[in-house]
PDB file of N, CA and C in Angstrom:
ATOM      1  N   UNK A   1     -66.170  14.289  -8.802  1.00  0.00           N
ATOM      2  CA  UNK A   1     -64.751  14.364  -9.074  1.00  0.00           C
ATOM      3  C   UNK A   1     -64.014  13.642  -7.961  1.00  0.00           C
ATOM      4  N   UNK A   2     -63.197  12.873  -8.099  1.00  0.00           N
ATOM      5  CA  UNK A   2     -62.244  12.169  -7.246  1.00  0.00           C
ATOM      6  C   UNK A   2     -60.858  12.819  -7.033  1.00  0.00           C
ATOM      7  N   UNK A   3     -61.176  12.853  -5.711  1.00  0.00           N
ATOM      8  CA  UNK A   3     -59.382  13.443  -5.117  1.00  0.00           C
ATOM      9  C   UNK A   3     -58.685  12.486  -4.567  1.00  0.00           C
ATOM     10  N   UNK A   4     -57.389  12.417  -4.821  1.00  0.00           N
ATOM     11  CA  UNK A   4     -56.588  11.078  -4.685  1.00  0.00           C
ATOM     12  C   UNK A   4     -55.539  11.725  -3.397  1.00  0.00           C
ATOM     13  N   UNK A   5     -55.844  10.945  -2.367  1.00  0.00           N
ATOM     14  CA  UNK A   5     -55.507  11.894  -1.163  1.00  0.00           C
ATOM     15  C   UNK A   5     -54.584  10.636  -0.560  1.00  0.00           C
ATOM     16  N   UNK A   6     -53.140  11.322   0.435  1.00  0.00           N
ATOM     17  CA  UNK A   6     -52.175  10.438   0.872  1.00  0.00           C
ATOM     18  C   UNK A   6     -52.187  10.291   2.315  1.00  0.00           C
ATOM     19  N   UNK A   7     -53.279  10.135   2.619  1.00  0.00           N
ATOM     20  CA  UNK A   7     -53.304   9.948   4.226  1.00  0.00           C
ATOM     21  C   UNK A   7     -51.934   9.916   5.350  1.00  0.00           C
ATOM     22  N   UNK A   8     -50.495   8.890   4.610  1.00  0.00           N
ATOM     23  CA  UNK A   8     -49.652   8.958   5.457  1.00  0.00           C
ATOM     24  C   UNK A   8     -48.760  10.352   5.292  1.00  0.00           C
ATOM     25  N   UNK A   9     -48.734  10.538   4.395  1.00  0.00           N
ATOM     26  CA  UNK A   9     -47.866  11.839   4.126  1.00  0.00           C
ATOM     27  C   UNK A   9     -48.636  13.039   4.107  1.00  0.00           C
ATOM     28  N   UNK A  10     -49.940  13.136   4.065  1.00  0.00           N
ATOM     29  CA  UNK A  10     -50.609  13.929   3.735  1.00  0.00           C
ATOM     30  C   UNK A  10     -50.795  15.301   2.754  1.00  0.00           C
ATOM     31  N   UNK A  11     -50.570  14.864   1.734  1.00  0.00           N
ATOM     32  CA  UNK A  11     -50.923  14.927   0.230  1.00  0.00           C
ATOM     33  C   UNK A  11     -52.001  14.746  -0.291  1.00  0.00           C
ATOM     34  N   UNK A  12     -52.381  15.730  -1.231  1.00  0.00           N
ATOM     35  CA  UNK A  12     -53.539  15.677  -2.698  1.00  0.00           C
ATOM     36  C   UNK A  12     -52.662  15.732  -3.614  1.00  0.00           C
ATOM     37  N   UNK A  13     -53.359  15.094  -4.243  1.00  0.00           N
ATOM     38  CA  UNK A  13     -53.028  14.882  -6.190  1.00  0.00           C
ATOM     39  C   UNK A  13     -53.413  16.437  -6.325  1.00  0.00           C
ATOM     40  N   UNK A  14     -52.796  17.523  -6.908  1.00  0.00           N
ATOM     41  CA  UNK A  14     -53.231  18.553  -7.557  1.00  0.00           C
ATOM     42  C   UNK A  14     -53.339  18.611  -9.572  1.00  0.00           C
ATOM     43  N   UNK A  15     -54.642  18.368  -9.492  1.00  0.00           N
ATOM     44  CA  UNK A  15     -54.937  17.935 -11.203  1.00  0.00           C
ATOM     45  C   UNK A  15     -53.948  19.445 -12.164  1.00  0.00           C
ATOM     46  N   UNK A  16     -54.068  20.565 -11.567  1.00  0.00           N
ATOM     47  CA  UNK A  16     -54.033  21.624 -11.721  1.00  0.00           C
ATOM     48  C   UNK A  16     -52.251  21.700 -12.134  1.00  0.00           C
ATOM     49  N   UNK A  17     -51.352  21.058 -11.493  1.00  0.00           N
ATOM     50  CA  UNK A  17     -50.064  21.200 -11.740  1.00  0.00           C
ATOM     51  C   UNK A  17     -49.293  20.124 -11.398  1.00  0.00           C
ATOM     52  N   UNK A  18     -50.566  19.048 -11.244  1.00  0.00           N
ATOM     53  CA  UNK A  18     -49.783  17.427 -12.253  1.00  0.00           C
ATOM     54  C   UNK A  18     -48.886  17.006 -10.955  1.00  0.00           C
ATOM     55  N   UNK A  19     -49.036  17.386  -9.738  1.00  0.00           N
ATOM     56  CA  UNK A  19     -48.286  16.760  -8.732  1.00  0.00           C
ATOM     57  C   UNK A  19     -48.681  16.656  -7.682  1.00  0.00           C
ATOM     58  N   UNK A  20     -47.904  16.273  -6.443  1.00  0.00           N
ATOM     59  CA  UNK A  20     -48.595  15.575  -5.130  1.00  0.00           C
ATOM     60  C   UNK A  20     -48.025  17.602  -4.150  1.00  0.00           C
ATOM     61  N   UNK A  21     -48.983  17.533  -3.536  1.00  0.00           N
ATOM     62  CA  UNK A  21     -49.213  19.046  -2.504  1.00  0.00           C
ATOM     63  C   UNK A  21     -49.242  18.615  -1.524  1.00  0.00           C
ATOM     64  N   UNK A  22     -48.670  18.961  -0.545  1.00  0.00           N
ATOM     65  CA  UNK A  22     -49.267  19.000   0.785  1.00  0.00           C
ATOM     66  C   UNK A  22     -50.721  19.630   1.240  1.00  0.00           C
ATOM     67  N   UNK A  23     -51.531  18.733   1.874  1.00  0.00           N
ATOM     68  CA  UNK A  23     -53.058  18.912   2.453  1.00  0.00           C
ATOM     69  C   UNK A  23     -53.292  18.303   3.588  1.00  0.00           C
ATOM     70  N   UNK A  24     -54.201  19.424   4.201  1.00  0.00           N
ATOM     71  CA  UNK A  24     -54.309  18.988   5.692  1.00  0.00           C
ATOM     72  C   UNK A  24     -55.268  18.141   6.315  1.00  0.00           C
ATOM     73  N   UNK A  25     -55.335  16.616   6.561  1.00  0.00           N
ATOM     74  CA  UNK A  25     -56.463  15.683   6.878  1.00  0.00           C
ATOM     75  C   UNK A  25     -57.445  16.784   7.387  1.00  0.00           C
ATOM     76  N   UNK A  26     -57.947  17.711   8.129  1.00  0.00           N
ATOM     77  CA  UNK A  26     -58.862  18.542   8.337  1.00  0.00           C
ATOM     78  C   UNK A  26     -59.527  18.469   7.063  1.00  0.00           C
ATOM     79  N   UNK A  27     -58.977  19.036   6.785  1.00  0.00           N
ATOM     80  CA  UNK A  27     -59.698  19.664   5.111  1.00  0.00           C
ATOM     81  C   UNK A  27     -59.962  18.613   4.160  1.00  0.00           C
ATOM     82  N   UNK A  28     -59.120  17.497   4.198  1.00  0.00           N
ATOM     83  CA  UNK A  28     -60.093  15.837   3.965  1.00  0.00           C
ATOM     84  C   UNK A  28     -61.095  15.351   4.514  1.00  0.00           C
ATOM     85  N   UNK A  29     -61.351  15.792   5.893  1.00  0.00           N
ATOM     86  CA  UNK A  29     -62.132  15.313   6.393  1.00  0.00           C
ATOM     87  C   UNK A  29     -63.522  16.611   6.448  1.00  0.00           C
ATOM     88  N   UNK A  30     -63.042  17.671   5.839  1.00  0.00           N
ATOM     89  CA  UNK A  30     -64.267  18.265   5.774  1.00  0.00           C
ATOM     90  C   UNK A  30     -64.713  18.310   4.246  1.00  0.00           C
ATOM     91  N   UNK A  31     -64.215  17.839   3.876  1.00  0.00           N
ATOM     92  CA  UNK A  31     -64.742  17.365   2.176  1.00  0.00           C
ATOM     93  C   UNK A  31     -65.779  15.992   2.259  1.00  0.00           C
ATOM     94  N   UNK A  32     -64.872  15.450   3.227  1.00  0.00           N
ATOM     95  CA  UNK A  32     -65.345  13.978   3.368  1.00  0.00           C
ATOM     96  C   UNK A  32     -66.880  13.908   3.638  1.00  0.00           C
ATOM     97  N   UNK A  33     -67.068  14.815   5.036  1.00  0.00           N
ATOM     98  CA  UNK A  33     -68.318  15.632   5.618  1.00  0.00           C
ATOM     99  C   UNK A  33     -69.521  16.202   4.612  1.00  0.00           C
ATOM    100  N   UNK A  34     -68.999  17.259   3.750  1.00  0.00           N
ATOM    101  CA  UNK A  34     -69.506  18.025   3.144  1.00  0.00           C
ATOM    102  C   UNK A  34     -70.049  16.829   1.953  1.00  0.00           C
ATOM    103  N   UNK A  35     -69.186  15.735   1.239  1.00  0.00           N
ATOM    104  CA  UNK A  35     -69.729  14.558   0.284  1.00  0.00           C
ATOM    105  C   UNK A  35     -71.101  14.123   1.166  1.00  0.00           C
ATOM    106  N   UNK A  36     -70.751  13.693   2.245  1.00  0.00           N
ATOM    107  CA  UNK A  36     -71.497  12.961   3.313  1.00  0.00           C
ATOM    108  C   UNK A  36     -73.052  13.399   3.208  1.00  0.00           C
ATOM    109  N   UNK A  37     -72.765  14.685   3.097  1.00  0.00           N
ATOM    110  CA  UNK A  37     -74.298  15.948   3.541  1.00  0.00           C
ATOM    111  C   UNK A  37     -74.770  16.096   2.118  1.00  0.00           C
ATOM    112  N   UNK A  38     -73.656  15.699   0.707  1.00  0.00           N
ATOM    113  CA  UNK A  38     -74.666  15.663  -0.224  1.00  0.00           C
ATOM    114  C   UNK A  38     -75.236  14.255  -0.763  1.00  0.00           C
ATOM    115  N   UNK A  39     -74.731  13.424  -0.417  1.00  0.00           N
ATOM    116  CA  UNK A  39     -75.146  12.062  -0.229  1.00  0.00           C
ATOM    117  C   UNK A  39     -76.573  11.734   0.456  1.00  0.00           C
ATOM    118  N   UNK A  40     -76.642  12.523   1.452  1.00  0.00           N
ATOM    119  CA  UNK A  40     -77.441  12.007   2.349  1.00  0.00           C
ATOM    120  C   UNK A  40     -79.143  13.021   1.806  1.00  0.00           C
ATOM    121  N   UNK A  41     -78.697  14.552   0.786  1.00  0.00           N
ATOM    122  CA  UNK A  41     -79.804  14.782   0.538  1.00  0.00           C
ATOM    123  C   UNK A  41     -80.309  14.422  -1.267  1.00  0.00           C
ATOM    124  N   UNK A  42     -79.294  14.035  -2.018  1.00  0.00           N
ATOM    125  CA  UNK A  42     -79.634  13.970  -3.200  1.00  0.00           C
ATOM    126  C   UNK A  42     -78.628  12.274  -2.972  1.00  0.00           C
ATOM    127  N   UNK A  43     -79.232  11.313  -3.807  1.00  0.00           N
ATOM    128  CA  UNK A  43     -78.369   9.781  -4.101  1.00  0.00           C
ATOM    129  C   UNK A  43     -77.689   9.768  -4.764  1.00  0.00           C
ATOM    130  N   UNK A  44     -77.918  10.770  -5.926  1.00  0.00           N
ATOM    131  CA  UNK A  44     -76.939  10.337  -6.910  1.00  0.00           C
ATOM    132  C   UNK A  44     -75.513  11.617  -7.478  1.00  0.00           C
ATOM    133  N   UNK A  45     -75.614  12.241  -5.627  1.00  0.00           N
ATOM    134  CA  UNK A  45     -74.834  13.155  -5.757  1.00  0.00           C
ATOM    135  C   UNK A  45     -73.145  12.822  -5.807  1.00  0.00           C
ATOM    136  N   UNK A  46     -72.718  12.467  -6.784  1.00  0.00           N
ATOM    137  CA  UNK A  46     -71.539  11.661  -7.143  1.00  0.00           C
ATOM    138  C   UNK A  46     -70.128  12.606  -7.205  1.00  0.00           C
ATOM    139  N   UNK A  47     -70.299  14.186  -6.916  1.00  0.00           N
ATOM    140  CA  UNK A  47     -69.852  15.294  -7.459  1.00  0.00           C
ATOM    141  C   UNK A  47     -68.039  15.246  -6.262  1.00  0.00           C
ATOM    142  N   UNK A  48     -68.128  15.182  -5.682  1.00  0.00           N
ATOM    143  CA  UNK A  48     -66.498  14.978  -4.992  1.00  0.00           C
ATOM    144  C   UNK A  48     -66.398  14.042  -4.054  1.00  0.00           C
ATOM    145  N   UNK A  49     -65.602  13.333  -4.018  1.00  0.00           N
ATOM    146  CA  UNK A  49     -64.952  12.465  -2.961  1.00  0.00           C
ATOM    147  C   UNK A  49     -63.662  12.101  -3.056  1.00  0.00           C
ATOM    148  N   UNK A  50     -63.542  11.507  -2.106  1.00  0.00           N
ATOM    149  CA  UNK A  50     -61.774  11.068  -1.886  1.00  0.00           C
ATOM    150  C   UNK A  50     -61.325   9.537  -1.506  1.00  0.00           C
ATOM    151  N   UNK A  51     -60.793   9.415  -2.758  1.00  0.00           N
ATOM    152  CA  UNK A  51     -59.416   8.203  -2.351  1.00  0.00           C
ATOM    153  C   UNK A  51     -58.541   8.020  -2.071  1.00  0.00           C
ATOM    154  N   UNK A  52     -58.214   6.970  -1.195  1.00  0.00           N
ATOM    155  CA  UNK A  52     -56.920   6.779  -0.414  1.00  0.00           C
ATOM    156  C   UNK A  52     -56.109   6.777  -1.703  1.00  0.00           C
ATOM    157  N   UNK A  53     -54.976   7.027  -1.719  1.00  0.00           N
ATOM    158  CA  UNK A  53     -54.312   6.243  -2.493  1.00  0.00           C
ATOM    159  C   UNK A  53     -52.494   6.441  -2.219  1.00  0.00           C
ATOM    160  N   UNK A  54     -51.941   6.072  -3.010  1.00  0.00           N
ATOM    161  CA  UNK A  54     -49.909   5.984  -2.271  1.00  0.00           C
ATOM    162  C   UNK A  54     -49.598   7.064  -3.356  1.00  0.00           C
ATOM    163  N   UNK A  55     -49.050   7.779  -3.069  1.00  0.00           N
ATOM    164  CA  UNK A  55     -48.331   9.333  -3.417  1.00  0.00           C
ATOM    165  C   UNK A  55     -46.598   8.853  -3.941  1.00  0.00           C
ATOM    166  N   UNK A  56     -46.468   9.895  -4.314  1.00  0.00           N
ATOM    167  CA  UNK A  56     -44.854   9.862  -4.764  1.00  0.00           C
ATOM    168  C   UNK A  56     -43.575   9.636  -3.931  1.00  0.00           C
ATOM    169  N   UNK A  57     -43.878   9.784  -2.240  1.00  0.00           N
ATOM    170  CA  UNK A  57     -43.098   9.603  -1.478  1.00  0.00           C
ATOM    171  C   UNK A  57     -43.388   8.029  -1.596  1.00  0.00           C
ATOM    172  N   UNK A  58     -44.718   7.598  -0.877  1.00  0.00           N
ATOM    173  CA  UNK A  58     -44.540   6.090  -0.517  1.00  0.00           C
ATOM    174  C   UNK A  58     -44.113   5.110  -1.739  1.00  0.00           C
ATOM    175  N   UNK A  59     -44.099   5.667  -3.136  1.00  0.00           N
ATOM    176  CA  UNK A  59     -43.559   5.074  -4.346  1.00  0.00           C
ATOM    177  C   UNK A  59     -42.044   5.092  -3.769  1.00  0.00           C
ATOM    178  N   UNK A  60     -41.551   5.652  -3.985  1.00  0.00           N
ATOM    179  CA  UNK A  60     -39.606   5.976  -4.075  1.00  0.00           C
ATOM    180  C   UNK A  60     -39.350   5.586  -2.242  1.00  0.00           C
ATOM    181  N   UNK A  61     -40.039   5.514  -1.472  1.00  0.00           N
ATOM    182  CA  UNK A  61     -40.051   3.805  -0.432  1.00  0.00           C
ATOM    183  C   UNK A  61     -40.020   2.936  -0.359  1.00  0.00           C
ATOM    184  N   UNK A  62     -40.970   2.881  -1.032  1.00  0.00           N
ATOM    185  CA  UNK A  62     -40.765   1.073  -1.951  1.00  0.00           C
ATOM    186  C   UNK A  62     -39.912   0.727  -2.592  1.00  0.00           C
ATOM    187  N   UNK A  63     -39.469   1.730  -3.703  1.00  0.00           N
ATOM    188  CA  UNK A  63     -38.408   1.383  -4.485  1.00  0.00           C
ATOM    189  C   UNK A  63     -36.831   1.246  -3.658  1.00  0.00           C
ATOM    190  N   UNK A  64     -36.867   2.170  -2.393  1.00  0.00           N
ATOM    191  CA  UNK A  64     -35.265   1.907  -2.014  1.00  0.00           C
ATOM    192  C   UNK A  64     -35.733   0.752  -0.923  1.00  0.00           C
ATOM    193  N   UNK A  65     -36.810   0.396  -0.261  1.00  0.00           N
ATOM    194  CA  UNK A  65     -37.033  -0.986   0.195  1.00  0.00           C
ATOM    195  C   UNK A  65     -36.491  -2.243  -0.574  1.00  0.00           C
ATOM    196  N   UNK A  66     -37.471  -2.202  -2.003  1.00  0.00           N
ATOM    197  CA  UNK A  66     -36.524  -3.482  -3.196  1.00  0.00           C
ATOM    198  C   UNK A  66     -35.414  -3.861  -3.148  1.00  0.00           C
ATOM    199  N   UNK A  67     -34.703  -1.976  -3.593  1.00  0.00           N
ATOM    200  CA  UNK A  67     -33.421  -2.126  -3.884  1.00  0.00           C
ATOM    201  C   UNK A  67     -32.564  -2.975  -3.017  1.00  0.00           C
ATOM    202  N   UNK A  68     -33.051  -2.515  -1.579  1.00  0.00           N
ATOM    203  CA  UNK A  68     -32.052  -2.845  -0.580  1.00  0.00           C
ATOM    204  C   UNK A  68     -32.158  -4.603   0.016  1.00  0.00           C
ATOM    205  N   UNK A  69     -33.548  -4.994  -0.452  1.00  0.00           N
ATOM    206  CA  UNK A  69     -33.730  -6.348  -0.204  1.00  0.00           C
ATOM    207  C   UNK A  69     -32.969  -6.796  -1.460  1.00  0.00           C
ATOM    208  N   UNK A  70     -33.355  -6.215  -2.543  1.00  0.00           N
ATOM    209  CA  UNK A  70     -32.411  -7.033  -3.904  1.00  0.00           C
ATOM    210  C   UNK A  70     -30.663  -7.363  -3.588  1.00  0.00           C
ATOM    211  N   UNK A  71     -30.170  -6.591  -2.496  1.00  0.00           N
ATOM    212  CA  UNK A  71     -28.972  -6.207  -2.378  1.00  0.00           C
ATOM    213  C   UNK A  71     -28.612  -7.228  -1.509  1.00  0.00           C
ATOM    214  N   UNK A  72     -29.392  -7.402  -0.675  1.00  0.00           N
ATOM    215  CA  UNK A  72     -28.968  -8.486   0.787  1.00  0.00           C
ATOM    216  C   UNK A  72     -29.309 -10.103   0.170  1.00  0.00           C
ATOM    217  N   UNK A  73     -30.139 -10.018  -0.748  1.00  0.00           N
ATOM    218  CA  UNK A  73     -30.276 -11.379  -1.440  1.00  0.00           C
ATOM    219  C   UNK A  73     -29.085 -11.438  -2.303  1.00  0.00           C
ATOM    220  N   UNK A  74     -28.038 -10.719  -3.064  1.00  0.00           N
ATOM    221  CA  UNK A  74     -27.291 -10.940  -3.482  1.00  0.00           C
ATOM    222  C   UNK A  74     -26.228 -11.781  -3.328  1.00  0.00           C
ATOM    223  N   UNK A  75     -25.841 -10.687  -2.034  1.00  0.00           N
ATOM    224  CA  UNK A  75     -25.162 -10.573  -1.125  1.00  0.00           C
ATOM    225  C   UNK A  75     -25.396 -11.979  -0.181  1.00  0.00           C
ATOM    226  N   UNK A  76     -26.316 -12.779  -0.160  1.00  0.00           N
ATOM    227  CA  UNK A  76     -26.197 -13.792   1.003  1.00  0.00           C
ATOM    228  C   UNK A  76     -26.364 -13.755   1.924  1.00  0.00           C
ATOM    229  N   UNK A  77     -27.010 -12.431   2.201  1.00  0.00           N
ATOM    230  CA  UNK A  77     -27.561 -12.188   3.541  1.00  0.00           C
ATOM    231  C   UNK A  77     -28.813 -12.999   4.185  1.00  0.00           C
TER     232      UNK A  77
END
């Protein structure tokens, strides 16, 4: 199973109620560990890990980043 984890904000995807949670890199990194230790005794132990990935904050960052470059290009800045 893949957990979609926000390293800068530090966030999980919670499948459970469809939104971004606060989670503590500890506890990423002991998942990370714990994948590690089943990796290392079975190969094709495929059963949890974690991806980086950009969360709902760094989305609506980007978007008022655009906005505000869209604005200064208007503008003639």
């Amino acid at each position: 199973m893949a957990l979609y984890y926000c390293s800068l904000h530090t966030r999980l995807f919670s499948r459970r109620w469809q939104r971004w949670v606060p989670f503590s890199q500890a506890t990423i990194n002991e998942i990370c560990g714990y994948y590690d230790l089943l990796r290392s005794t079975h190969k094709d132990a495929s059963l949890l890990y974690v991806i980086a990935w950009a969360c709902d904050q760094c989305a609506a960052t980007l978007q008022t980043i655009a906005r505000s470059q869209a604005r200064q290009q208007e503008s003639g800045e």
